[in-house]
C-alpha atoms as a PDB file:
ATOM      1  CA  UNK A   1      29.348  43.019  -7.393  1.00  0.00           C
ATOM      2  CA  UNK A   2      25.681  42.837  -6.653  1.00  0.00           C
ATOM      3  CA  UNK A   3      25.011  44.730  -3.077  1.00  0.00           C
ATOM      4  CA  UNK A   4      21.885  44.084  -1.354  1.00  0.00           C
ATOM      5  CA  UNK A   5      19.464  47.287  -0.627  1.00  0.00           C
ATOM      6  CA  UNK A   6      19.848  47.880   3.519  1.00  0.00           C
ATOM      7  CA  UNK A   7      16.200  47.754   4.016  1.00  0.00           C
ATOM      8  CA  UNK A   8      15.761  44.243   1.701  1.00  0.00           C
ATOM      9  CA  UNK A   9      14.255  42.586   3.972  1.00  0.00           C
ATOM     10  CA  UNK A  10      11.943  44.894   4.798  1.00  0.00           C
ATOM     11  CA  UNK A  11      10.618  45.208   1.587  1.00  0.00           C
ATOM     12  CA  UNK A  12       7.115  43.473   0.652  1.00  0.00           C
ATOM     13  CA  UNK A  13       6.558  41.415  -2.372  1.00  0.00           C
ATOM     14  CA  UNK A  14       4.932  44.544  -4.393  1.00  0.00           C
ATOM     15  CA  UNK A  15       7.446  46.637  -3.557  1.00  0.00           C
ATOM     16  CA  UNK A  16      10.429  43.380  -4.210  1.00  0.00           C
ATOM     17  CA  UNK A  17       8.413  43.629  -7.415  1.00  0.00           C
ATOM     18  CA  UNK A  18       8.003  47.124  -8.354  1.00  0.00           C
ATOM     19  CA  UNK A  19      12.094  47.627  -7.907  1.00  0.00           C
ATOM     20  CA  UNK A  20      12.576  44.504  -9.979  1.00  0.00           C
ATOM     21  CA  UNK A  21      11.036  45.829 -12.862  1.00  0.00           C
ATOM     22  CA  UNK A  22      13.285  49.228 -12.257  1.00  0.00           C
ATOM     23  CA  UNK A  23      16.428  46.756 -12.533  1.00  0.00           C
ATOM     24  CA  UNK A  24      17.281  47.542  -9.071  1.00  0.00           C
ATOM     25  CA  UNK A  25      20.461  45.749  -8.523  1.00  0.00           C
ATOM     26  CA  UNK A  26      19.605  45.073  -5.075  1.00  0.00           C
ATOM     27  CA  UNK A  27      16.492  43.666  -5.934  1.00  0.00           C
ATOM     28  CA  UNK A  28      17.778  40.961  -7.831  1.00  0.00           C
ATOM     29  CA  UNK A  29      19.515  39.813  -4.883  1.00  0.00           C
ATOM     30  CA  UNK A  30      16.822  39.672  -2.356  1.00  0.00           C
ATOM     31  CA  UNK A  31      14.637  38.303  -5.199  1.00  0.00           C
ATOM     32  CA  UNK A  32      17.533  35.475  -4.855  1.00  0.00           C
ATOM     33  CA  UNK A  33      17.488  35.164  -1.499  1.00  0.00           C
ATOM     34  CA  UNK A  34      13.835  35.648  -1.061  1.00  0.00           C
ATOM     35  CA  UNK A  35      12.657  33.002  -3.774  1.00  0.00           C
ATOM     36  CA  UNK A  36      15.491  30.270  -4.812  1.00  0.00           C
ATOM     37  CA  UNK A  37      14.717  28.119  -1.560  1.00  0.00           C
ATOM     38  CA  UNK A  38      11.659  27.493  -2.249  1.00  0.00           C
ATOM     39  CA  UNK A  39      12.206  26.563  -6.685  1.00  0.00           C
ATOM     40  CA  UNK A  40      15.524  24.302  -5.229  1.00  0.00           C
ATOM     41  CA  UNK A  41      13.048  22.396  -3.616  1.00  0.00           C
ATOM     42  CA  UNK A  42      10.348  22.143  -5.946  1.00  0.00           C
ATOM     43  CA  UNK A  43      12.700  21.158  -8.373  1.00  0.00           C
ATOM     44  CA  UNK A  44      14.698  18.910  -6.313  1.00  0.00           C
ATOM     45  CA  UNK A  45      11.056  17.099  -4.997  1.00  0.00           C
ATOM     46  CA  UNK A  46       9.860  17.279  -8.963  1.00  0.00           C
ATOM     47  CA  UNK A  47      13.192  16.250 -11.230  1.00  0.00           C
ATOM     48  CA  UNK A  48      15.274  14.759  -8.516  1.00  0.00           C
ATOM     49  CA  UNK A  49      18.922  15.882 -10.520  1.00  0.00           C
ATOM     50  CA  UNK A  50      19.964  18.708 -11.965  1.00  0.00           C
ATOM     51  CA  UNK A  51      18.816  21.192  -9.635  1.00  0.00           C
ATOM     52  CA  UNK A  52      21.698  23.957  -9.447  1.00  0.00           C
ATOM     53  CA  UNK A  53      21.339  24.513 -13.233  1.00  0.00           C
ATOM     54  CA  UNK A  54      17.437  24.642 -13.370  1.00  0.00           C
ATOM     55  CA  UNK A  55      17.194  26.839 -10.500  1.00  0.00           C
ATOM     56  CA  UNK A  56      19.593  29.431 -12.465  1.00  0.00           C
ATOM     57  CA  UNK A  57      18.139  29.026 -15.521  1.00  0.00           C
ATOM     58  CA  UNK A  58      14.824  29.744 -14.005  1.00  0.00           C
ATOM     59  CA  UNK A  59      16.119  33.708 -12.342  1.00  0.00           C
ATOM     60  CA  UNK A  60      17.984  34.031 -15.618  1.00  0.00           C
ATOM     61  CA  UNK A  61      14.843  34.028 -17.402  1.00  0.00           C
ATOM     62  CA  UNK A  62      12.629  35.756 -14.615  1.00  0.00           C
ATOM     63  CA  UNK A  63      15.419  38.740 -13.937  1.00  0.00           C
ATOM     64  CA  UNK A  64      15.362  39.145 -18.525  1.00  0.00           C
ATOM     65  CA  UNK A  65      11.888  39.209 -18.470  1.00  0.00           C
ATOM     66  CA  UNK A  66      10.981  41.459 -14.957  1.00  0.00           C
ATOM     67  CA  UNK A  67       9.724  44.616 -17.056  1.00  0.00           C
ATOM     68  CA  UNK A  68       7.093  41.972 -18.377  1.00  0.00           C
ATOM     69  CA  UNK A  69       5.962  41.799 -14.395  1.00  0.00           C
ATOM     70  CA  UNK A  70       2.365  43.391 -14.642  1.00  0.00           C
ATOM     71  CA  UNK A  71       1.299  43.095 -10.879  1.00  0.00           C
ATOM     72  CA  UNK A  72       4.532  43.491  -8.598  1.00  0.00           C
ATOM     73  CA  UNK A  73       2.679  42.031  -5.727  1.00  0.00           C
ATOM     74  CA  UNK A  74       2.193  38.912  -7.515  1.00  0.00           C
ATOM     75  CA  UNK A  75       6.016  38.549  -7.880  1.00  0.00           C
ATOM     76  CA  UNK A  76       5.863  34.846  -6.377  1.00  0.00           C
ATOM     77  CA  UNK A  77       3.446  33.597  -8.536  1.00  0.00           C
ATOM     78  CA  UNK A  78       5.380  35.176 -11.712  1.00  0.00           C
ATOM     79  CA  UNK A  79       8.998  33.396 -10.407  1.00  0.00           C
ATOM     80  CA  UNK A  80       6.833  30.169  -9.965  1.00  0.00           C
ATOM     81  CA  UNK A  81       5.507  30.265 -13.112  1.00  0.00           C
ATOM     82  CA  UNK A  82       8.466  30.635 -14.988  1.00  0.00           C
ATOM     83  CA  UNK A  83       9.341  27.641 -13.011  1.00  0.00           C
ATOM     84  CA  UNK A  84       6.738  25.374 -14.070  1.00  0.00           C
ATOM     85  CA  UNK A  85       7.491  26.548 -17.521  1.00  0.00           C
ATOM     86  CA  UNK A  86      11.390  25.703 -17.449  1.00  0.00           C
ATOM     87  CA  UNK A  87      10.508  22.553 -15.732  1.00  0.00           C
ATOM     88  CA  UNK A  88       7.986  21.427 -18.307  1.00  0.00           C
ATOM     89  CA  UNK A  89      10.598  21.904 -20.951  1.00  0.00           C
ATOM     90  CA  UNK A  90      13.055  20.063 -19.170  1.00  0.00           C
ATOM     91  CA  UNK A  91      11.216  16.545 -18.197  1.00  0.00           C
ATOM     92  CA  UNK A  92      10.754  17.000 -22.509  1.00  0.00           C
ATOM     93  CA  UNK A  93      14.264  17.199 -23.026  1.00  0.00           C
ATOM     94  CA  UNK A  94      15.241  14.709 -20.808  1.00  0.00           C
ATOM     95  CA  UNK A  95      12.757  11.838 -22.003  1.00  0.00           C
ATOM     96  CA  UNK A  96      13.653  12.798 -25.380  1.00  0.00           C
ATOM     97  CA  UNK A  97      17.710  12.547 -24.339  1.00  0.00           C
ATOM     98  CA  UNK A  98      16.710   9.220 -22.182  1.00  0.00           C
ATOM     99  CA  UNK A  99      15.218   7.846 -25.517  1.00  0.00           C
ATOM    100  CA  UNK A 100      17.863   8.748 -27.654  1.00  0.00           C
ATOM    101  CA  UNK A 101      20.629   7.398 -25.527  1.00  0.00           C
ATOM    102  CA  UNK A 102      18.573   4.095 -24.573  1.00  0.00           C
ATOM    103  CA  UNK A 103      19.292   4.790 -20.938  1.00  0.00           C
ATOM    104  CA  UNK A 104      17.767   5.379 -17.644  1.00  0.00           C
ATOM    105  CA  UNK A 105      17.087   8.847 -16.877  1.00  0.00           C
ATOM    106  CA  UNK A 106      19.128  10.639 -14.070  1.00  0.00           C
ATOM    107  CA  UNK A 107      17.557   9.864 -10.877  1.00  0.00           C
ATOM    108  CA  UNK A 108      17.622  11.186  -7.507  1.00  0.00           C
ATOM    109  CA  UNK A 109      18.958  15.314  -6.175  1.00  0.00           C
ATOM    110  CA  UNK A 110      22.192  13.985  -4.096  1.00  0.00           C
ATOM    111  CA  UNK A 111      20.694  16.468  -1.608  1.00  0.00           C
ATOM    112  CA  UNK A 112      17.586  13.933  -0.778  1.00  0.00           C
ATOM    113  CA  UNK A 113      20.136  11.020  -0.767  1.00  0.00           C
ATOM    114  CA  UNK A 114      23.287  12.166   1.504  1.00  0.00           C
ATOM    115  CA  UNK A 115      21.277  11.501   4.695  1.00  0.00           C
ATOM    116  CA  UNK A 116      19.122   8.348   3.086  1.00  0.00           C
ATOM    117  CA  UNK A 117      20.102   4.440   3.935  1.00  0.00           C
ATOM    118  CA  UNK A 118      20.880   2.497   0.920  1.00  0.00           C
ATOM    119  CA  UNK A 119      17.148   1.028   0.854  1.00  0.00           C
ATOM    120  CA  UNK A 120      15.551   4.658   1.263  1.00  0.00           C
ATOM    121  CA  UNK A 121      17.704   5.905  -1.823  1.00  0.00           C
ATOM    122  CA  UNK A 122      16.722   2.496  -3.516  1.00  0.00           C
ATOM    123  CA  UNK A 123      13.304   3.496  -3.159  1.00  0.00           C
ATOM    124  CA  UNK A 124      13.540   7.195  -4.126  1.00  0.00           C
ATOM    125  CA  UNK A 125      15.561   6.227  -6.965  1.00  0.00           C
ATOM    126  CA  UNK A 126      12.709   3.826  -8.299  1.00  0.00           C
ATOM    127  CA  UNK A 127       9.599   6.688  -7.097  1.00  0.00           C
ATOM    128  CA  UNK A 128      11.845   8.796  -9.731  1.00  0.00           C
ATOM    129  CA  UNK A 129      11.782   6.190 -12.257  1.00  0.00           C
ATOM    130  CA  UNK A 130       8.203   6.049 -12.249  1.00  0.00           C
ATOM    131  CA  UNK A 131       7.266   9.850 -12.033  1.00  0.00           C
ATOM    132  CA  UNK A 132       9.634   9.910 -14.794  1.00  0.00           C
ATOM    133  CA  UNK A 133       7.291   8.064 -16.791  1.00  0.00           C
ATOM    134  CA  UNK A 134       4.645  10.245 -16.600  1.00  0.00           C
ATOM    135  CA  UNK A 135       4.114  12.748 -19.797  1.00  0.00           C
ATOM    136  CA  UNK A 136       5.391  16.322 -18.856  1.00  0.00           C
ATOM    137  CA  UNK A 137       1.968  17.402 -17.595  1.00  0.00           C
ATOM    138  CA  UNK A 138       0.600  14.799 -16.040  1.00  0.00           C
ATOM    139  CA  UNK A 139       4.187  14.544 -13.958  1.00  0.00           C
ATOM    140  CA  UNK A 140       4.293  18.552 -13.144  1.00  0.00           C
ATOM    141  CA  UNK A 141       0.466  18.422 -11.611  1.00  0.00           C
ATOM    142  CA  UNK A 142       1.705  15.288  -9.806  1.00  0.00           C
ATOM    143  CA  UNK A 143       4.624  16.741  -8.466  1.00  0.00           C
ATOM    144  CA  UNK A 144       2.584  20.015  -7.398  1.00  0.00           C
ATOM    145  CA  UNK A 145      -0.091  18.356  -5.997  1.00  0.00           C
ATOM    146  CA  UNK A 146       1.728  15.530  -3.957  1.00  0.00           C
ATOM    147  CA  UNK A 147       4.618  16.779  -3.272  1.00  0.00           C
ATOM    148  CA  UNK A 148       4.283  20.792  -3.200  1.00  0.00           C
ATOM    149  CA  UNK A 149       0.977  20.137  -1.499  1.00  0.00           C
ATOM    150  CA  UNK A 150      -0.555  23.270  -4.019  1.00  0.00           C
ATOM    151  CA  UNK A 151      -4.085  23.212  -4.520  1.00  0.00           C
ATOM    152  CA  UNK A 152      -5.740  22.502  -7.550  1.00  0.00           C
ATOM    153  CA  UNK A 153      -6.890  26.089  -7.759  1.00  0.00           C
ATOM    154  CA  UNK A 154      -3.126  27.088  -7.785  1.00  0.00           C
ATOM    155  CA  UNK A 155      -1.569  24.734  -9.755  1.00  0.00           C
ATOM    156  CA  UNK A 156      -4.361  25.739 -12.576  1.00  0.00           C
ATOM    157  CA  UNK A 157      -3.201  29.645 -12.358  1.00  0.00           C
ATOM    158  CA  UNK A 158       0.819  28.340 -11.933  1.00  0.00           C
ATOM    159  CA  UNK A 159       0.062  26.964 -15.388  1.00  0.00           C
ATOM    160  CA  UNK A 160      -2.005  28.647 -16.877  1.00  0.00           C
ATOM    161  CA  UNK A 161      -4.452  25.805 -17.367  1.00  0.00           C
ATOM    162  CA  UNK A 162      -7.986  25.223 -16.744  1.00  0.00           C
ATOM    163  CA  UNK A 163      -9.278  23.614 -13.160  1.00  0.00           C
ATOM    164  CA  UNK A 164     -10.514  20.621 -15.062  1.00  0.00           C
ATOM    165  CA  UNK A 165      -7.708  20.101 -17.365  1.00  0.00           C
ATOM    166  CA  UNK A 166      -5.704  20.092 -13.819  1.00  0.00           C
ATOM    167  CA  UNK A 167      -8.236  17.698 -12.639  1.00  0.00           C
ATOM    168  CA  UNK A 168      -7.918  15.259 -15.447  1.00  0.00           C
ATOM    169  CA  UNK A 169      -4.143  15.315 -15.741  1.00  0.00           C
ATOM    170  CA  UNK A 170      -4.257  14.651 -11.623  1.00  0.00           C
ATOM    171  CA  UNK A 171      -6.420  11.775 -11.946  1.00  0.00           C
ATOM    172  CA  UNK A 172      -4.492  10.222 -14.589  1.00  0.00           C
ATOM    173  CA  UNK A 173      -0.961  10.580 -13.318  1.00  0.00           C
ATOM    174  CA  UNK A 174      -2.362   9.603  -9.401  1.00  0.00           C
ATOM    175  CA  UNK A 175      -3.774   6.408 -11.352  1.00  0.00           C
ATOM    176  CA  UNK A 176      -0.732   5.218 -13.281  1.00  0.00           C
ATOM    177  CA  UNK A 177       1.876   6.065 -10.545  1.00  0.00           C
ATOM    178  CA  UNK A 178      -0.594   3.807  -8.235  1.00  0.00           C
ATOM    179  CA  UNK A 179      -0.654   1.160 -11.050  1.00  0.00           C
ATOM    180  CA  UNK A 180       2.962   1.352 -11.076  1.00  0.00           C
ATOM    181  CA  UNK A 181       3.895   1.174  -7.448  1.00  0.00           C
ATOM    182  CA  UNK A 182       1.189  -1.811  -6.874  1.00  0.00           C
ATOM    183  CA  UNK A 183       2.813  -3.515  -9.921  1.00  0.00           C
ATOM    184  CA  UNK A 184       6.482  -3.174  -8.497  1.00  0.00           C
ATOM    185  CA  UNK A 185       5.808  -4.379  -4.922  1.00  0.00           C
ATOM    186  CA  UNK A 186       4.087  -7.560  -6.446  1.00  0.00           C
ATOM    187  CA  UNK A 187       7.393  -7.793  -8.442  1.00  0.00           C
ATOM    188  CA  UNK A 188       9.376  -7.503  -5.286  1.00  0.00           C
ATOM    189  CA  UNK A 189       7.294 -10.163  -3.516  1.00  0.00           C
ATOM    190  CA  UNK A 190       7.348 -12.028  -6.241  1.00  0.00           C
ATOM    191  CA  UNK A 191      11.107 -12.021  -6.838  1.00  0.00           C
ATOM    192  CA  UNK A 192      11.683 -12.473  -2.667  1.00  0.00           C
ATOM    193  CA  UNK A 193       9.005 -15.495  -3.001  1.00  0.00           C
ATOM    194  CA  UNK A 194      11.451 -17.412  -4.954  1.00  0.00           C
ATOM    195  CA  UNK A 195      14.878 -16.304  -3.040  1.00  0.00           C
ATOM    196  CA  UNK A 196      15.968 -13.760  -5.588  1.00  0.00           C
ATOM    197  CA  UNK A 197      15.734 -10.527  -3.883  1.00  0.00           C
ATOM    198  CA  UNK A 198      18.285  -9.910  -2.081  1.00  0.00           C
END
């Protein structure tokens, strides 16, 4: 049974860091504690399903690969990376699956939708859709952007890209999910212009 450290809490992110790459049992814990909040909700705001899995997945892979840590005081940044790795891999595996299977992809974390109306979920379920669309890239720098509210600066060292690159793929997924959600609300005024939405 992992036992947390007493003095945890206490600890800064260097020194989190620095007994993380020593395989400090304790360590992984607060690690745990410290970081999982905040990938649940990145993944739940950037996937919208699956997010138990992904966020285990993700300290699976960062607690296997915590001797690879080369500045422990940049231990955030190294957990959020391997984030933005895992979740790159999965929006590929799950257009590929949707593809496959000729379905819809999964839509919507039931944590955003427990506390939603029935139109609020509606709507969540179709701003999924249409994120969903988006190639891997162009739906991650979305997601950070928009909903993480990271820089562009950040989100270029997060994944390892260039400011530009982040730029471009920014520009291009703010443009088609704008082109999307104009296109769907004429839709819905069009349908509700001749009695069928309902």
């Amino acid at each position: 049974m992992l036992v947390p450290h007493p003095d945890s809490q206490e600890a800064s992110d260097a020194e989190l860091g620095r007994a993380l790459t020593g395989e400090a049992a304790w360590a992984q814990v607060e690690a745990w504690n410290r970081y999982a909040p905040q990938v649940y909700g990145m993944a739940a705001r950037a996937l919208g399903s699956e997010v138990e899995d992904f966020v285990q997945e993700v300290f699976f892979r960062v607690f296997s690969k915590a001797k690879t840590l080369q500045k422990p005081a940049s231990l955030q940044s190294f957990i959020v990376s391997f984030a933005i790795r895992i979740l790159k891999w999965e929006l590929r595996r799950k257009k590929a699956r949707a593809w496959l299977s000729f379905q819809q992809p999964e839509t919507c974390a039931d944590l955003l939708s427990q506390t939603m109306d029935i139109e609020s979920r509606e709507l969540l379920r179709k701003f999924y859709a249409m994120l969903e669309r988006l190639a891997p890239c162009e739906h991650i720098v979305f997601a950070l952007r928009h909903l993480e509210s990271m820089t562009v600066e950040e989100i270029a060292q997060a994944m390892a890209l260039s400011v530009s690159t982040v730029k471009r793929s920014l520009e291009r997924g703010t443009r088609q999910m704008s082109r999307r959600t104009v296109a769907a609300l004429e839709m819905a005024g069009l349908l509700e212009g001749k009695g069928c939405w309902r």
